[in-house]
C-alpha atoms as a PDB file:
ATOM      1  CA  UNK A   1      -5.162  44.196   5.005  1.00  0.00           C
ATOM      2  CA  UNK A   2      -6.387  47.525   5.374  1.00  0.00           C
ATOM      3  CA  UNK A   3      -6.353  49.891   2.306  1.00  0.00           C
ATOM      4  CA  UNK A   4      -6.929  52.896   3.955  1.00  0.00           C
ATOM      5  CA  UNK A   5      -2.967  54.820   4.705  1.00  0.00           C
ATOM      6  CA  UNK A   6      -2.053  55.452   8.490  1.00  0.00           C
ATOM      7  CA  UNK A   7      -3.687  59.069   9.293  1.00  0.00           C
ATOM      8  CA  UNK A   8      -6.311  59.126   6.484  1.00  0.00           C
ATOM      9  CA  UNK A   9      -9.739  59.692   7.637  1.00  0.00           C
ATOM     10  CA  UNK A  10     -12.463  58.436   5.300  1.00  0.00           C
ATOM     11  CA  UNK A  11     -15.300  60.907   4.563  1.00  0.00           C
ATOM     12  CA  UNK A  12     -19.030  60.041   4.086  1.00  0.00           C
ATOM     13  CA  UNK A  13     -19.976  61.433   0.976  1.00  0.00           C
ATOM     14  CA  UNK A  14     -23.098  63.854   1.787  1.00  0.00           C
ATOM     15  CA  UNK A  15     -26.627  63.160   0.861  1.00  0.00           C
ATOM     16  CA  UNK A  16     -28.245  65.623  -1.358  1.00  0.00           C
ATOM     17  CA  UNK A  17     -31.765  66.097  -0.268  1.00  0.00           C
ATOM     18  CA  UNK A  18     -34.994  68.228  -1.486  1.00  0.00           C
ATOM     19  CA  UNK A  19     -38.080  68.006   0.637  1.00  0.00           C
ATOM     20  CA  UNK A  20     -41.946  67.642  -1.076  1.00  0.00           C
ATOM     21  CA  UNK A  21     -44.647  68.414   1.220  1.00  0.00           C
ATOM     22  CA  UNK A  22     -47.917  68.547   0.191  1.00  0.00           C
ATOM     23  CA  UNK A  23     -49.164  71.666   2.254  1.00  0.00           C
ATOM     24  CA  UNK A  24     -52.694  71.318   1.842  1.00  0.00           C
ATOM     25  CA  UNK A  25     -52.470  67.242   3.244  1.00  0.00           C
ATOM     26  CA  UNK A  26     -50.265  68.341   6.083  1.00  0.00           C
ATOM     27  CA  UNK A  27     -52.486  71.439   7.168  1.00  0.00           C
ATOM     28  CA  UNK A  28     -55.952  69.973   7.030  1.00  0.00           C
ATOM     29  CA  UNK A  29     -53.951  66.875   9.346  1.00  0.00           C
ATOM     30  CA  UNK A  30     -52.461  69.330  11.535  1.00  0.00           C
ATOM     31  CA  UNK A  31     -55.576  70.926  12.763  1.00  0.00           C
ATOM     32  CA  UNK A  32     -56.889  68.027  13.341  1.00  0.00           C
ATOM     33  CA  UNK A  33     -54.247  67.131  15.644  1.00  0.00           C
ATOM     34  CA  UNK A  34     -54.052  70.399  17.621  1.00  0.00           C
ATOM     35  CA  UNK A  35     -58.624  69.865  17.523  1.00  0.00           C
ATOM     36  CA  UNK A  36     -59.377  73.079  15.280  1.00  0.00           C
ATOM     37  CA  UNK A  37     -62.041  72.153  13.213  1.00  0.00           C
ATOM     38  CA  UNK A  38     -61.965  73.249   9.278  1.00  0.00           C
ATOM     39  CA  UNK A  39     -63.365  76.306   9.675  1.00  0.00           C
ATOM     40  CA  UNK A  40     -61.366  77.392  12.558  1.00  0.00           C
ATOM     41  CA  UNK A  41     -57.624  77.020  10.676  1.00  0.00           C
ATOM     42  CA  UNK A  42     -58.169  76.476   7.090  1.00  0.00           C
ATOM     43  CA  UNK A  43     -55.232  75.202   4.802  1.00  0.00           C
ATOM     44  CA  UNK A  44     -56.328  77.414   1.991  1.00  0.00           C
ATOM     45  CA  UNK A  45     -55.549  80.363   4.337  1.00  0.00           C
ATOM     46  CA  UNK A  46     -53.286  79.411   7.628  1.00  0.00           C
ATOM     47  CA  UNK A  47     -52.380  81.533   9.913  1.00  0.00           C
ATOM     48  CA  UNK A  48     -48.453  83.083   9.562  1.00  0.00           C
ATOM     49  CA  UNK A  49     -47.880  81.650  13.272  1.00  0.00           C
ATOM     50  CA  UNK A  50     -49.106  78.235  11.684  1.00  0.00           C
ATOM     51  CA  UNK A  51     -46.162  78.621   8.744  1.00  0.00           C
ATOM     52  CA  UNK A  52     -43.429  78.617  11.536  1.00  0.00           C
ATOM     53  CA  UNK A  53     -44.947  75.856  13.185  1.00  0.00           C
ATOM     54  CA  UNK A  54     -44.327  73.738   9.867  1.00  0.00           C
ATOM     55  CA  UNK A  55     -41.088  74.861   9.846  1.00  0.00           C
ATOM     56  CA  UNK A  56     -40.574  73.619  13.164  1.00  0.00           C
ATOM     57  CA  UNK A  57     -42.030  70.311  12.261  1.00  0.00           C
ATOM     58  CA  UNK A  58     -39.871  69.860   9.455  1.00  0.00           C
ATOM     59  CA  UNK A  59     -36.612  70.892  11.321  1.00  0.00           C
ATOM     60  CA  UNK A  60     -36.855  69.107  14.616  1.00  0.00           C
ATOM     61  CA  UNK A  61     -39.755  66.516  14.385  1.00  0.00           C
ATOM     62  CA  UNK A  62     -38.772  65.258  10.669  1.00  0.00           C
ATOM     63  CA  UNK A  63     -35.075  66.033   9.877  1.00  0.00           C
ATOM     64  CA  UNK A  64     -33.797  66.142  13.223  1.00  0.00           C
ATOM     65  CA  UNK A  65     -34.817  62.806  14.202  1.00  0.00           C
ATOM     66  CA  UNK A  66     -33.908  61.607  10.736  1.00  0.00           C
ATOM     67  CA  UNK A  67     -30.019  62.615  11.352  1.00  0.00           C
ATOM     68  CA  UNK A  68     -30.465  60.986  14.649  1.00  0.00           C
ATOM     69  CA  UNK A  69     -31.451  58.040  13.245  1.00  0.00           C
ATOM     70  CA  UNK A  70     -29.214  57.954  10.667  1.00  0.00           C
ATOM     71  CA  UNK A  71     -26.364  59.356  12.220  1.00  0.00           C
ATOM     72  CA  UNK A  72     -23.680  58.002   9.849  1.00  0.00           C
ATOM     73  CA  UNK A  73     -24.813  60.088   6.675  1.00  0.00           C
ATOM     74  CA  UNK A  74     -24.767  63.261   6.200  1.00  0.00           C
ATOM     75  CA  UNK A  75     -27.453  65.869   4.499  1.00  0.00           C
ATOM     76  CA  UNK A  76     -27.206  68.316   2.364  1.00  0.00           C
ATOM     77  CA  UNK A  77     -30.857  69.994   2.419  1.00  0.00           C
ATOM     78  CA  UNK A  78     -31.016  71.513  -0.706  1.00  0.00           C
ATOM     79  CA  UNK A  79     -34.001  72.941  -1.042  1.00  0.00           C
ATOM     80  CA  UNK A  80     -37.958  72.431   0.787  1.00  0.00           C
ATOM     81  CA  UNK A  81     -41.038  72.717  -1.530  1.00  0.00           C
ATOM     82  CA  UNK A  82     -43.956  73.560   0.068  1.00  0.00           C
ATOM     83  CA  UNK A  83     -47.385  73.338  -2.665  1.00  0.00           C
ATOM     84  CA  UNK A  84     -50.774  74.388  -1.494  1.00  0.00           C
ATOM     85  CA  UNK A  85     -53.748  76.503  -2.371  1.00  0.00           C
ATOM     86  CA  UNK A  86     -54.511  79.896  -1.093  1.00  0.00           C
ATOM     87  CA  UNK A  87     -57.707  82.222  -1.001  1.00  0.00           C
ATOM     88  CA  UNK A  88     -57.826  85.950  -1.240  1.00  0.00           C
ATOM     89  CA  UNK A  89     -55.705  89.060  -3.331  1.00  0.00           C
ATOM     90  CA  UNK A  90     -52.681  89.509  -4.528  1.00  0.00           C
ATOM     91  CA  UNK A  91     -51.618  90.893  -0.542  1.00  0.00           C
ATOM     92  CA  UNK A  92     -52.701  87.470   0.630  1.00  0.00           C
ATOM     93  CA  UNK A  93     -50.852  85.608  -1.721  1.00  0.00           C
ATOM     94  CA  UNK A  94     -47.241  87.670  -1.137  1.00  0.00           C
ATOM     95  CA  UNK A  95     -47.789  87.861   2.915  1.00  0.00           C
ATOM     96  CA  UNK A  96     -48.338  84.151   2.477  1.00  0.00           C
ATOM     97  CA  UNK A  97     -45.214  83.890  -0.061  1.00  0.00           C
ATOM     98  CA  UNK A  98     -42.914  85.938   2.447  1.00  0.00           C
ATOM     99  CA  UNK A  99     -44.100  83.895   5.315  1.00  0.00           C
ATOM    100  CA  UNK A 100     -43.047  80.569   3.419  1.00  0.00           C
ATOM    101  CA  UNK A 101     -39.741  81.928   2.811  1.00  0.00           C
ATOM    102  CA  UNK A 102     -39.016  82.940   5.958  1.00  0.00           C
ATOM    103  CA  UNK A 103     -39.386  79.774   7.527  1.00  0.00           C
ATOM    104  CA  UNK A 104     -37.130  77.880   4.821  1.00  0.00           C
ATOM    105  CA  UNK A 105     -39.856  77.267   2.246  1.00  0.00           C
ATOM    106  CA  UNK A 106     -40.023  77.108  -1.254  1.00  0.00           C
ATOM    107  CA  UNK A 107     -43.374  78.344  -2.227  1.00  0.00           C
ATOM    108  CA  UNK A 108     -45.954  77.172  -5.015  1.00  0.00           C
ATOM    109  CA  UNK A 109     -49.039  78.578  -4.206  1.00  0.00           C
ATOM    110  CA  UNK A 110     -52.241  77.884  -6.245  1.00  0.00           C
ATOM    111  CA  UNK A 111     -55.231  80.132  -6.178  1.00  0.00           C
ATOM    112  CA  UNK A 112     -58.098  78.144  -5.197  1.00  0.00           C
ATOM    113  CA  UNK A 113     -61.118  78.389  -7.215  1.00  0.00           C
ATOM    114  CA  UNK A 114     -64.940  77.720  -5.910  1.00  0.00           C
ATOM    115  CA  UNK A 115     -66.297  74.173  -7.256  1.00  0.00           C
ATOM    116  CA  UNK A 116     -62.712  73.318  -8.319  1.00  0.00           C
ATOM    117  CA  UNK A 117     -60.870  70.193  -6.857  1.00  0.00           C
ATOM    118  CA  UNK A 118     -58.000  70.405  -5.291  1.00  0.00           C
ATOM    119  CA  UNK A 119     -55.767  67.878  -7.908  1.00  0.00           C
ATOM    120  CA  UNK A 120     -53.348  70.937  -8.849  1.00  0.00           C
ATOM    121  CA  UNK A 121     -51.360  70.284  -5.642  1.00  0.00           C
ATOM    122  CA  UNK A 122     -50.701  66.993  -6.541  1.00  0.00           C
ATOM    123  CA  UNK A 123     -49.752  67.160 -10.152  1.00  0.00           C
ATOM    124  CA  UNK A 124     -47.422  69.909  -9.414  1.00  0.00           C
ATOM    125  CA  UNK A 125     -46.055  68.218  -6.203  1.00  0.00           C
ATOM    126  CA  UNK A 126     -45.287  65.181  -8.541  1.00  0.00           C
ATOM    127  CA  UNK A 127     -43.992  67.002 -11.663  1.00  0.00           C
ATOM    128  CA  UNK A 128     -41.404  68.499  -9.608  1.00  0.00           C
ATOM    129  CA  UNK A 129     -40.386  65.381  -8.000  1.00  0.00           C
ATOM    130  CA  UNK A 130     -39.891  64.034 -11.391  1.00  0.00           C
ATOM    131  CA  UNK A 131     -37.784  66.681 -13.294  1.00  0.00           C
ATOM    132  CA  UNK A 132     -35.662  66.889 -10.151  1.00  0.00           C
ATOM    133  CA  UNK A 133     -34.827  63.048 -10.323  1.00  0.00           C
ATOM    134  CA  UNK A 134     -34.437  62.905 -13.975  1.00  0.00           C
ATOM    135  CA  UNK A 135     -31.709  66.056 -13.522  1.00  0.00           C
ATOM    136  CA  UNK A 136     -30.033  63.826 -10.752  1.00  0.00           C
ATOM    137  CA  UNK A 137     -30.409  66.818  -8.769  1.00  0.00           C
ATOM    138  CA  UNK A 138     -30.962  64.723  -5.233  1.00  0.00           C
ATOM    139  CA  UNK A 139     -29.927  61.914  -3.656  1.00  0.00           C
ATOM    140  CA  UNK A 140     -32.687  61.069  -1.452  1.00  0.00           C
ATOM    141  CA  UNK A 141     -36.119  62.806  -1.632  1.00  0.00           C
ATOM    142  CA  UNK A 142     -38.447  63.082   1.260  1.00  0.00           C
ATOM    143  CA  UNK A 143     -42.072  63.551   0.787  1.00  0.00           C
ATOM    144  CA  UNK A 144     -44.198  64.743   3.743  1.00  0.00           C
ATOM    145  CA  UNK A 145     -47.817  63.595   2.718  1.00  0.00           C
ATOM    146  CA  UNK A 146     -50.217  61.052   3.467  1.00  0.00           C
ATOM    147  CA  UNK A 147     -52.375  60.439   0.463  1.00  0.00           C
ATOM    148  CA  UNK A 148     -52.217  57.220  -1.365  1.00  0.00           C
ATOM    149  CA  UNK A 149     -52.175  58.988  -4.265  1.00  0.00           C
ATOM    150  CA  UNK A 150     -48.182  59.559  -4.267  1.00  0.00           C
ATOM    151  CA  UNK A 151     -47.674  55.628  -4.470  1.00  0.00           C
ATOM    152  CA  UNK A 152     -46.719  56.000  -8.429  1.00  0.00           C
ATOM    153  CA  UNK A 153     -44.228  58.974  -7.708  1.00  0.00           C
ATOM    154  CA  UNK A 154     -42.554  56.415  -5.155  1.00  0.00           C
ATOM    155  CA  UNK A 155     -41.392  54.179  -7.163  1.00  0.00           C
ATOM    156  CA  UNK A 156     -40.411  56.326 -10.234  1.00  0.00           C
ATOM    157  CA  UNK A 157     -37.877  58.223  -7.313  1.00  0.00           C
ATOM    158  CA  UNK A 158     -36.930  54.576  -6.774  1.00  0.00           C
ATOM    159  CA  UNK A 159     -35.904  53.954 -10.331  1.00  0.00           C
ATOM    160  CA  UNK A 160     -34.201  56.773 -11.043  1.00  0.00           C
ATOM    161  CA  UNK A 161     -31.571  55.705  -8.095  1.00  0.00           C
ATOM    162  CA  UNK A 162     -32.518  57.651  -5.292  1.00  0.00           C
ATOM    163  CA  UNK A 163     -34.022  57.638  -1.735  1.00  0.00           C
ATOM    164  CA  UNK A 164     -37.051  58.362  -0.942  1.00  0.00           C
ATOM    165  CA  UNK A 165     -38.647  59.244   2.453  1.00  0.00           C
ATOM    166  CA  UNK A 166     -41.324  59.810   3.794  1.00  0.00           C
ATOM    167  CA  UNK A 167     -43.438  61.455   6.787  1.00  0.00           C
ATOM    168  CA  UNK A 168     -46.543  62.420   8.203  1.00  0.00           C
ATOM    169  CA  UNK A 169     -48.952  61.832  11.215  1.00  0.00           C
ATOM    170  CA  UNK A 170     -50.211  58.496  11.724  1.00  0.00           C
ATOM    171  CA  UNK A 171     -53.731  59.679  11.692  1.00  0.00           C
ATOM    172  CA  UNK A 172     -54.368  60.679   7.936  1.00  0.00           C
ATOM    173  CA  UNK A 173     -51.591  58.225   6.476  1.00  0.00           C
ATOM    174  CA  UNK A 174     -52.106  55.717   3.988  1.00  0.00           C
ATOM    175  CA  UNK A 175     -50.911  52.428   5.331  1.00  0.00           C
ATOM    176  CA  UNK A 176     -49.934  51.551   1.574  1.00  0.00           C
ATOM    177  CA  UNK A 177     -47.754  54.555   0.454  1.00  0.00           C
ATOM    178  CA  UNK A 178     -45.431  54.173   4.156  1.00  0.00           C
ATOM    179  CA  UNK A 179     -44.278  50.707   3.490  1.00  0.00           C
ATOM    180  CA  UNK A 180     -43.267  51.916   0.527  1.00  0.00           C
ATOM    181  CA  UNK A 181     -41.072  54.107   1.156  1.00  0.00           C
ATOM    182  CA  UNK A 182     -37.338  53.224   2.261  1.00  0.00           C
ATOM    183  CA  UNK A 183     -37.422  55.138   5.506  1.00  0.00           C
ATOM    184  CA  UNK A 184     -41.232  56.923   7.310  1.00  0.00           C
ATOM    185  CA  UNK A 185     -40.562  58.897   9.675  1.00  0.00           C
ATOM    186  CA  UNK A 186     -43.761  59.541  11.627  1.00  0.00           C
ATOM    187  CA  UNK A 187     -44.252  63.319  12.759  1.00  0.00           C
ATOM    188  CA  UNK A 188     -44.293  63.672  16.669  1.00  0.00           C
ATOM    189  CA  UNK A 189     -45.654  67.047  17.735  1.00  0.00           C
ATOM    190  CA  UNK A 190     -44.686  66.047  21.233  1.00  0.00           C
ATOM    191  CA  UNK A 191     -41.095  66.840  20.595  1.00  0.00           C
ATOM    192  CA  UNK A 192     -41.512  70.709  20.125  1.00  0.00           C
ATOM    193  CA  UNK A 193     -42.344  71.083  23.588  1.00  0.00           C
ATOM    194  CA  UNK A 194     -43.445  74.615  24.920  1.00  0.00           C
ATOM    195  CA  UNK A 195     -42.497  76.041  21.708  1.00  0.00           C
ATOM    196  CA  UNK A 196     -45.516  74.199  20.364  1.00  0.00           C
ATOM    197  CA  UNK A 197     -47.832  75.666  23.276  1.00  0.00           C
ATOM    198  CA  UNK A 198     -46.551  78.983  22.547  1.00  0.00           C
ATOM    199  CA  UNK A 199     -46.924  78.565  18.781  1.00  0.00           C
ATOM    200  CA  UNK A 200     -50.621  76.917  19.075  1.00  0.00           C
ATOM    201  CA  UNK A 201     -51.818  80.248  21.543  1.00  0.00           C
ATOM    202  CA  UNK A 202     -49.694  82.417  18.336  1.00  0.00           C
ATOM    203  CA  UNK A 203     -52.203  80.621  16.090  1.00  0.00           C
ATOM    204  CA  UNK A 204     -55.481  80.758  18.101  1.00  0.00           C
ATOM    205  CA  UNK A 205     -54.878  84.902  18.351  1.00  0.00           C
ATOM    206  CA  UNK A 206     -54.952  85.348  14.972  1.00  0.00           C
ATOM    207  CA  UNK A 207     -57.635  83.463  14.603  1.00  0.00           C
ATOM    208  CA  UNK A 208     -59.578  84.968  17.521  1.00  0.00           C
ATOM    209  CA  UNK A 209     -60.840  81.694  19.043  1.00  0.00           C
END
């Protein structure tokens, strides 16, 4: 026997979600992809046309397949954290900042220094994955990243009770950190469609190729 009164409706409860992306990972894949070489689009300095095209990739080839696929929840994007290093002034850094936000980013930006390594991104990618799970302040998490490095953060989002995601290109993706994630979601360019020509001429004009 049902439990559920004639006429009532039952409601999903929505999924809160945050969004981790490791900027530096997904930019040095990207140009790869679209066959820049390092020199030609550099994560440490991408081009503002090269911001929007993230944000496309997280809207349409990440989270809009994911609510396609999982048509029977329903998110609540919270917030999207994008960490990665810049190079340059103080002019750089805020055109870079305002670019971010723009495009539905949460900035944290790291001045690159020569002979440094790049381990900041990581730390700070995986300290605010923590605090956020110990606060209960998501349901399900979704990293975009592909280095094996993230397989400890993982499984502490796993035993503090929440989902965790993940995407990024096959190419560049460590076989080990996307079985263990509950859902990958691999990142399809393809789907963008002339918005990604359009956005890949935006990003070869500023960089005069």
């Amino acid at each position: 026997m049902s439990m559920v009164s004639k006429g009532t409706v039952r409601t999903i409860p929505s999924k809160r979600m945050m969004v981790f992306i490791d900027g530096t990972n997904l930019l040095v894949q990207l140009g790869k992809e679209l066959g820049f070489g390092k020199k030609e689009l550099r994560a440490d300095r991408p081009p503002l046309s090269c911001v929007i095209l993230a944000g496309e990739i997280v809207k349409n080839s990440i989270i809009g397949k994911m609510k396609n696929r999982f048509s029977y929840l329903d998110f609540s994007l919270i917030r999207s954290y994008w960490f990665g290093y810049y190079t340059g002034d103080e002019d750089i850094f805020y055109s870079l900042t305002e670019s971010f936000r723009e495009n539905e980013f949460e900035p944290c930006l790291f001045k690159k220094k020569k002979g440094h390594n790049e381990k900041g991104v990581d730390i700070a990618l995986t300290k605010e994955m923590l605090i956020n799970a110990f606060n209960s302040n998501f349901d399900l998490a979704l990293l975009i990243a592909g280095d094996e490095d993230y397989l400890p953060i993982v499984s502490e989002i796993k035993r503090y009770g929440a989902q965790i995601m993940g995407s990024f290109f096959n190419n560049g993706l460590s076989q080990r950190l996307k079985i263990a994630f509950d859902y990958f979601q691999p990142i399809e360019l393809s789907i963008l469609g002339e918005k990604l020509q359009q956005l890949v001429e935006n990003i070869k004009k500023e960089m005069k190729l």
